[in-house]
Protein backbone atom coordinates (compact mmCIF):
# COMPACT_ATOMS: atom_id res chain seq x y z
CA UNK A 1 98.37 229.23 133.24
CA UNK A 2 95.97 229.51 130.58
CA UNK A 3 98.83 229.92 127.85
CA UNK A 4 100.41 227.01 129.50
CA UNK A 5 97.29 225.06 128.78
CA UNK A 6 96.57 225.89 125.04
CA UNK A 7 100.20 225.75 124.27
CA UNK A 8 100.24 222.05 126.22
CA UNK A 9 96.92 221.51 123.49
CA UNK A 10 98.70 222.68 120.50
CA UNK A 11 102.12 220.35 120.73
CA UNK A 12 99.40 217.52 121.50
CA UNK A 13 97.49 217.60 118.30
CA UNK A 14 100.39 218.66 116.19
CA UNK A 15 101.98 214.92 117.56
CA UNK A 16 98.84 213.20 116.95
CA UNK A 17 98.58 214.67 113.71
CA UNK A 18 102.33 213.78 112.50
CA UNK A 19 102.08 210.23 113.83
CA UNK A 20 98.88 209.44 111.75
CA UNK A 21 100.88 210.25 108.32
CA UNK A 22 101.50 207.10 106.42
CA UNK A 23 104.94 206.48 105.45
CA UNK A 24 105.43 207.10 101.88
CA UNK A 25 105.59 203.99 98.99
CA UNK A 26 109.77 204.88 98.15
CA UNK A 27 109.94 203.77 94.61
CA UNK A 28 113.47 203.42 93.44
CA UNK A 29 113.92 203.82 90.03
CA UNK A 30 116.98 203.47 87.84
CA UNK A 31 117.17 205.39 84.31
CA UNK A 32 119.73 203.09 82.04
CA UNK A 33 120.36 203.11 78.55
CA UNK A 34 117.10 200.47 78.61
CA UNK A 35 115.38 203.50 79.69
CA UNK A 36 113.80 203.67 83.42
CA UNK A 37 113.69 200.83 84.89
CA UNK A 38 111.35 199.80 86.16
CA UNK A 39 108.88 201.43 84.04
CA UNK A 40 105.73 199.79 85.48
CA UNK A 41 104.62 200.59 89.04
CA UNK A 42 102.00 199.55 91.49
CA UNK A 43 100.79 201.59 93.73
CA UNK A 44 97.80 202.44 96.23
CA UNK A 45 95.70 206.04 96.79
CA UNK A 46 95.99 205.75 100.62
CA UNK A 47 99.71 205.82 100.76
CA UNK A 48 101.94 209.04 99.75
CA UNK A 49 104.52 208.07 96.78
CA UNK A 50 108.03 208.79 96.75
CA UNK A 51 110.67 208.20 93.60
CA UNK A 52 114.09 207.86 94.15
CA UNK A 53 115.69 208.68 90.81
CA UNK A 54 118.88 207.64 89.96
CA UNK A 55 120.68 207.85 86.64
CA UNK A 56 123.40 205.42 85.29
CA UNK A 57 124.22 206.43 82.36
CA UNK A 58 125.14 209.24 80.29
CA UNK A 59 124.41 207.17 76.99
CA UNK A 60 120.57 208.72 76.87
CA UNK A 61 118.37 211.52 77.02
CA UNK A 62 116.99 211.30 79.72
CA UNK A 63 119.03 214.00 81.95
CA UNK A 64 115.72 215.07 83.81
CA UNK A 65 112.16 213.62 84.21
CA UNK A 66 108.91 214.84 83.53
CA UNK A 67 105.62 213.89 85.02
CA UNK A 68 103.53 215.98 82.79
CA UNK A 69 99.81 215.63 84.59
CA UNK A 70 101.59 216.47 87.74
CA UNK A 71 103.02 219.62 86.29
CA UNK A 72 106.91 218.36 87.46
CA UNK A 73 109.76 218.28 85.94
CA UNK A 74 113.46 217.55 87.70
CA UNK A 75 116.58 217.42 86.38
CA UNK A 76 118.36 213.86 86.88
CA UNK A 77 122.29 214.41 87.58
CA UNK A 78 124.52 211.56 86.51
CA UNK A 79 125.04 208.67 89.65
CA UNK A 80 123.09 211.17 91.99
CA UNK A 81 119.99 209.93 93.68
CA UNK A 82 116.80 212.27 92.91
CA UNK A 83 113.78 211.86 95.02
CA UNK A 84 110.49 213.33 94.26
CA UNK A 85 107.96 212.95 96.47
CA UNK A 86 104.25 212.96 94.63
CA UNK A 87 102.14 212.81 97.99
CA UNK A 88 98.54 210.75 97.62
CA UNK A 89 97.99 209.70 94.27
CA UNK A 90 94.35 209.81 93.05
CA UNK A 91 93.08 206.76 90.87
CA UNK A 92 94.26 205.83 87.21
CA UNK A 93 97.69 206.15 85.28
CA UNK A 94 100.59 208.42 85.70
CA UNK A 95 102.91 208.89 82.93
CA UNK A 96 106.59 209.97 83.25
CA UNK A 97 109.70 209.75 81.23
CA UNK A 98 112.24 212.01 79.80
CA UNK A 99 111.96 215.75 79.50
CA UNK A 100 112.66 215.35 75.71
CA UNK A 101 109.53 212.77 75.22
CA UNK A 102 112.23 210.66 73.47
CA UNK A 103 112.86 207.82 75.55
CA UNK A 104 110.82 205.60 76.17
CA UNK A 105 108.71 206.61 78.84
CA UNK A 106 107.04 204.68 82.18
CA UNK A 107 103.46 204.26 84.02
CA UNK A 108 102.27 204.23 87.61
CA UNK A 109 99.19 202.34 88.51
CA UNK A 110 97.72 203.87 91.14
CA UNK A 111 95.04 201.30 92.38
């Protein structure tokens, strides 16, 4: 009974603890041969972020992305949706762009 019990505990706060998640900020983002667009977000610290990546065309450089204070780098496949989820974002300015540092690149504002 007493495994019963702690189990029954367990499954209870691993519920409570998955319904208080936020649901991420999805950021879709489009990498043409104007570069990615957009390349100026807004976003807030009490939300997780997640970009959905998708490039267009094969006219640039940009075949992956690079956030470089996150430490990330992906790999964008032609007319195939990335997504990269960054989690909470702490105050101040993110920069990404291509994995070259040829193109030009974009900003998140995390407010």
């Amino acid at each position: 009974m007493r495994v019963l019990n702690i189990t029954a505990i367990v499954f209870c706060l691993s519920v409570f603890a998955h319904a208080q998640e936020p649901t991420p900020t999805v950021i879709d983002l489009e990498v043409t041969e104007k570069g990615f667009v957009p390349n100026k977000i807004d976003v807030v610290t009490d939300k997780p972020v997640e970009l959905k990546i998708t490039r267009k065309t094969d006219n640039t450089c940009s075949t992956s992305v690079q956030i470089p204070s996150l430490k990330l780098k992906k790999d964008l496949p032609l007319n195939k949706t990335v997504t990269i989820p960054l989690g909470k974002l702490t105050k101040g300015e993110i920069r990404f762009g291509c994995g070259m540092n040829m193109m030009d690149s974009g900003i998140i504002y995390v407010k």
